[in-house]
Structures are given as C-alpha cells and as structure tokens.
N, C-alpha and C. Protein backbone atom coordinates (compact mmCIF):
# COMPACT_ATOMS: atom_id res chain seq x y z
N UNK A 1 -2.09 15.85 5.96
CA UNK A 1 -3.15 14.91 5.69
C UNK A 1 -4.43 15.42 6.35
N UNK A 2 -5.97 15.37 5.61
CA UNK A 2 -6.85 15.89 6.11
C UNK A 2 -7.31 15.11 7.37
N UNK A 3 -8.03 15.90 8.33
CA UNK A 3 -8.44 14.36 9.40
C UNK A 3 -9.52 14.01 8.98
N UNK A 4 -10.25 14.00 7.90
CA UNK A 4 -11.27 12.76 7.15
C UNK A 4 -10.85 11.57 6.77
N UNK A 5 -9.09 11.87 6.28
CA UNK A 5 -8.69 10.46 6.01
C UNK A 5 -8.24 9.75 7.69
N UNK A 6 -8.03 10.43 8.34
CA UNK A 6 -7.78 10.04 9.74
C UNK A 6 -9.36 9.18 9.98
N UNK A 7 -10.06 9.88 9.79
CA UNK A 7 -11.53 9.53 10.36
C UNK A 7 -11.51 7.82 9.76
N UNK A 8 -11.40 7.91 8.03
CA UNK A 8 -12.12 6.74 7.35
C UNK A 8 -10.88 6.04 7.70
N UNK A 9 -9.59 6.07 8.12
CA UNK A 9 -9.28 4.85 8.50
C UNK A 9 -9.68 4.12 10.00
N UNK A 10 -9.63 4.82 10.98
CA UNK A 10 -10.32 4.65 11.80
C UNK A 10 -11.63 4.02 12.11
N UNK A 11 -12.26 4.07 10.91
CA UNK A 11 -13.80 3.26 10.75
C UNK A 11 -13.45 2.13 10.20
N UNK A 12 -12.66 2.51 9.06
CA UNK A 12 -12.30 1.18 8.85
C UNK A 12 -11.82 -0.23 9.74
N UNK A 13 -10.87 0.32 10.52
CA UNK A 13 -10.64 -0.35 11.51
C UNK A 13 -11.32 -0.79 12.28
N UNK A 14 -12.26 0.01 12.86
CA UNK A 14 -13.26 -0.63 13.43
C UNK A 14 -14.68 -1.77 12.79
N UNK A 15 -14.25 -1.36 11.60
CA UNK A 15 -14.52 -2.62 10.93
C UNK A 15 -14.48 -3.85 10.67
N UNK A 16 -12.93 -3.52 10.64
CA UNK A 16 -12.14 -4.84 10.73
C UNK A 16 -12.12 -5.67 12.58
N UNK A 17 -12.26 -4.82 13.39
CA UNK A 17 -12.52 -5.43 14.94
C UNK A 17 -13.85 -6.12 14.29
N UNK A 18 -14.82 -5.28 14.06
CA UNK A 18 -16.35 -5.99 14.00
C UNK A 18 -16.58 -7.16 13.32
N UNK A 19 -15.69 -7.07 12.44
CA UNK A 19 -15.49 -8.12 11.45
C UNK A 19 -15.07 -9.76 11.94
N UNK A 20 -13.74 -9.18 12.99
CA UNK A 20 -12.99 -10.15 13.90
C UNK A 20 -14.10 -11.18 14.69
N UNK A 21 -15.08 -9.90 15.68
CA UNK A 21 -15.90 -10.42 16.81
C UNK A 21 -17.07 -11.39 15.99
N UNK A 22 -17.11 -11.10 14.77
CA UNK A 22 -17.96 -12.00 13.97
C UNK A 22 -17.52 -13.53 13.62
N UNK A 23 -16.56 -13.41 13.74
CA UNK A 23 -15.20 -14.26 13.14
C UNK A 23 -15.94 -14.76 11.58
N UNK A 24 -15.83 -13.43 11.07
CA UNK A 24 -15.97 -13.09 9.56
C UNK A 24 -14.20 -13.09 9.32
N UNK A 25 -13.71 -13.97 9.70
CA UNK A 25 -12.30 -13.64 8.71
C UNK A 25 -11.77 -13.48 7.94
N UNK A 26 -12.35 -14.18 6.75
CA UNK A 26 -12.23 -13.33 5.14
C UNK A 26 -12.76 -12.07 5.07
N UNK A 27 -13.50 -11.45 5.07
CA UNK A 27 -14.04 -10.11 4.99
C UNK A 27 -12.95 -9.21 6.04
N UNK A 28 -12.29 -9.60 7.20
CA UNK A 28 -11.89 -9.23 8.16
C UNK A 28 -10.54 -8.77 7.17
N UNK A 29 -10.05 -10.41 7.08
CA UNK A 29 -8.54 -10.00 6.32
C UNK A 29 -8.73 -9.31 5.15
N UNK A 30 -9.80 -9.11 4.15
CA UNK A 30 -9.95 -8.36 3.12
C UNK A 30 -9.47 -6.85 2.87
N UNK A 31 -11.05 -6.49 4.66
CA UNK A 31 -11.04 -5.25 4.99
C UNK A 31 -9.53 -4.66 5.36
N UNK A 32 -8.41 -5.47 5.67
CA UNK A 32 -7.60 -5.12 6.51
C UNK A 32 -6.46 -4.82 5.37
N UNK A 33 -6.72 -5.67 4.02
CA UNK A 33 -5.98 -5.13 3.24
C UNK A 33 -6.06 -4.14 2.59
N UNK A 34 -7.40 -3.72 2.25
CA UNK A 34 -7.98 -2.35 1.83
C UNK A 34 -7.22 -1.32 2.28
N UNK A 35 -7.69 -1.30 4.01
CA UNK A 35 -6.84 -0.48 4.69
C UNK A 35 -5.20 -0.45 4.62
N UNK A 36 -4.73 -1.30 4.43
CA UNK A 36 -3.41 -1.41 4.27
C UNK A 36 -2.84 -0.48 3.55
N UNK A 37 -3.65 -1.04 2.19
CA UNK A 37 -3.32 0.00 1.16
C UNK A 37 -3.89 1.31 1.13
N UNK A 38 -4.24 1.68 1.43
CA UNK A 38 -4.44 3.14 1.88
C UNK A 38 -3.59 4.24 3.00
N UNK A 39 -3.66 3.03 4.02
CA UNK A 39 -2.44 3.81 5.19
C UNK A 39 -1.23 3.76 4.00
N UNK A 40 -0.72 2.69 3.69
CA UNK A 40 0.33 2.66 2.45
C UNK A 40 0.75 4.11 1.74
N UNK A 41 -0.94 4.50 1.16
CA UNK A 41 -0.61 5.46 0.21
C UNK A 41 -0.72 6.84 0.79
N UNK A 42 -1.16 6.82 1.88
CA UNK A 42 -0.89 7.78 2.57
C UNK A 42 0.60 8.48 2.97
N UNK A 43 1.14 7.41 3.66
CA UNK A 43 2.72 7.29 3.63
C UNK A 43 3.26 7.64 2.82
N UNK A 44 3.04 7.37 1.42
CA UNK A 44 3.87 7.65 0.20
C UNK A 44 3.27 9.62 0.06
N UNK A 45 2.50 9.75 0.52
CA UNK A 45 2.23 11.35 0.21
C UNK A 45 2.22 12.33 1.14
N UNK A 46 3.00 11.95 2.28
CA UNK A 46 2.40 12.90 3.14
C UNK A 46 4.52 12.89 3.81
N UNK A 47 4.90 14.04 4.43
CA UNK A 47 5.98 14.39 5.24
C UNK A 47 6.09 14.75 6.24
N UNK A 48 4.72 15.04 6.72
CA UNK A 48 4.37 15.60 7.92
C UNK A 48 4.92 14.90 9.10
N UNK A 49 5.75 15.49 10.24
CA UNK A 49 5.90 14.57 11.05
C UNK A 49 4.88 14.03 12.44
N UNK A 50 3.84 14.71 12.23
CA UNK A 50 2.33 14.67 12.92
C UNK A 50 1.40 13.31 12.70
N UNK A 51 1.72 13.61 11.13
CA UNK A 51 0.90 12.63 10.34
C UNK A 51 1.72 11.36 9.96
N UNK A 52 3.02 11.36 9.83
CA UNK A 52 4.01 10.29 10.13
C UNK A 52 3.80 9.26 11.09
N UNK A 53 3.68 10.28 12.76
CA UNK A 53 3.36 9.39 13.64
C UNK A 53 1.87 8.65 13.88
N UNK A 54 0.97 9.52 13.67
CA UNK A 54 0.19 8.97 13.49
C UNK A 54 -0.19 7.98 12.28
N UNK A 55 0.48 7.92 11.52
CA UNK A 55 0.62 6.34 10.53
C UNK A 55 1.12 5.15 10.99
N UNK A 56 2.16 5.35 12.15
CA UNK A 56 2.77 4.43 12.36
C UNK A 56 1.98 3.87 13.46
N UNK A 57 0.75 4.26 14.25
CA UNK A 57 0.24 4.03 15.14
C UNK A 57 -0.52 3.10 14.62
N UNK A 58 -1.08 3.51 13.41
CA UNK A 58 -2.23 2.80 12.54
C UNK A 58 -1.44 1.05 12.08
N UNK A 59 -0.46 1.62 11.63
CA UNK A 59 0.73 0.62 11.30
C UNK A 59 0.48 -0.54 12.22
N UNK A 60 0.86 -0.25 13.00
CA UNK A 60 0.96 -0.82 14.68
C UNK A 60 -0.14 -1.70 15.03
N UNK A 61 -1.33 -1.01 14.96
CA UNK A 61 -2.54 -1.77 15.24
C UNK A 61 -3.07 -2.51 14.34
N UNK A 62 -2.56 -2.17 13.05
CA UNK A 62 -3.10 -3.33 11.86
C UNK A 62 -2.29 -4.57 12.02
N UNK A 63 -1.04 -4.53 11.89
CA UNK A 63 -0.31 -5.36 12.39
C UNK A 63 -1.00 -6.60 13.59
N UNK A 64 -1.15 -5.24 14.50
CA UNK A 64 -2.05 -6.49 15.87
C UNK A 64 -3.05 -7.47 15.60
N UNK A 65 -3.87 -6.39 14.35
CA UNK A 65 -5.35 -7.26 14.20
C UNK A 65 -4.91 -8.62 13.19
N UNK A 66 -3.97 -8.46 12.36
CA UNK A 66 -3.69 -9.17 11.49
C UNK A 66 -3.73 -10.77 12.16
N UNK A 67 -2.30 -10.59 13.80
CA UNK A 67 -2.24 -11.66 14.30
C UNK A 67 -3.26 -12.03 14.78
N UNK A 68 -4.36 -11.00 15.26
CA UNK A 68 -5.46 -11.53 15.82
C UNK A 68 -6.11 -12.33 14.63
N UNK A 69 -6.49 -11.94 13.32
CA UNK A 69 -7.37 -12.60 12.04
C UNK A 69 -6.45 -14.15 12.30
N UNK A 70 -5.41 -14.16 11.95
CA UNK A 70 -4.73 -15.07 12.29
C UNK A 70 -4.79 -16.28 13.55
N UNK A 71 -5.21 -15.67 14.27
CA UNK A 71 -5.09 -16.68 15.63
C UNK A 71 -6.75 -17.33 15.52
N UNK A 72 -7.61 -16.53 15.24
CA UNK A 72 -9.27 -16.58 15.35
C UNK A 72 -9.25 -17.66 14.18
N UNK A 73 -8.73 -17.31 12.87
CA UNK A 73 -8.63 -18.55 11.80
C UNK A 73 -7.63 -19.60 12.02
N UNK A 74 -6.24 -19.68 12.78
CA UNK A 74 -6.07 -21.05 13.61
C UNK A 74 -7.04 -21.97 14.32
N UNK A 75 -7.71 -20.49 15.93
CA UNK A 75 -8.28 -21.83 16.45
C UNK A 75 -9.62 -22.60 15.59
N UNK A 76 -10.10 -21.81 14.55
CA UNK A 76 -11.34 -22.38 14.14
C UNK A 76 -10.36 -23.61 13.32
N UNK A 77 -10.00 -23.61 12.76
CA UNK A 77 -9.51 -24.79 12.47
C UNK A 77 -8.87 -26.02 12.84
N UNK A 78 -8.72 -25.91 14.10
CA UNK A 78 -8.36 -26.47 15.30
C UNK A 78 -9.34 -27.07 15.75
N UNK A 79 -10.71 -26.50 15.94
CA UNK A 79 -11.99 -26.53 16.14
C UNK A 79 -12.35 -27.60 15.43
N UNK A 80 -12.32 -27.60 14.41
CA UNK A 80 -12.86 -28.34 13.14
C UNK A 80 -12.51 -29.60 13.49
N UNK A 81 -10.80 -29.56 13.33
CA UNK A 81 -10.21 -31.20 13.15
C UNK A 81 -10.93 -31.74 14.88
N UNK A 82 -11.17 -31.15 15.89
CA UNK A 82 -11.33 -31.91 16.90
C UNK A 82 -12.87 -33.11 16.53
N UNK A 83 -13.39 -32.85 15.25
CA UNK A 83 -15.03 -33.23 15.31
C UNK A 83 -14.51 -34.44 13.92
C-alpha cells in the first residue's frame, strides 16, 4: 500500500477528531464512514503484513472515535431533555 493512502487516511481522521471537538456529529459520523470504507477497501487489496498491521491500528482508532461520536451525541441529548 502506498503511504499517500496512509497519509489521506490519517487526515481524514483527523478530521473526524475536528469534527468531534466541534460537536459536528453528523459530518463527524459521516466522515467516519467514508473512512471506513476505504480502510475497508484497503483490506480487501492489500497482504502485506506491514500494511495489515497498520490497518488494524486505524481499525482500532475508528472504532474509539465512533464511541466517542456516540457519547458527544448522548450527552447533547441529555442536555436537551434537562431544559
């Protein structure tokens, strides 16, 4: 796998943080599926065991942000009903 695609997921991701600290959560969870599907199709093309691990890292941290999109769109709604 080239490390450009290393690069653009990586931005991406950091997208999706920027996205979080906004608590843009639709755009957040959007961005995060984009990426999804891409680490996805990466996986499906690549054997490398370099680039393997480093998918699963990506794996890993999307995962995290997900619960984070998740928790940020709980408490706002939590937020809400208190008013």
């Amino acid at each position: 796998m080239e490390k450009s695609q290393f690069e653009d997921l990586k931005n991406g991701v950091q997208e999706i943080i920027d996205l979080i600290v906004a608590k843009d959560t639709k755009s957040a969870n959007n961005k995060l599926l984009e990426i999804s599907e891409k680490l996805d199709d990466f996986l499906d093309h690549t054997d490398e065991d370099d680039d393997l691990i480093e998918i699963s890292k990506y794996q890993v941290l999307l995962n995290q942000l997900h619960q984070k999109i998740n928790s940020v769109t709980d408490d706002a709604i939590e937020s809400e009903d208190q008013f």
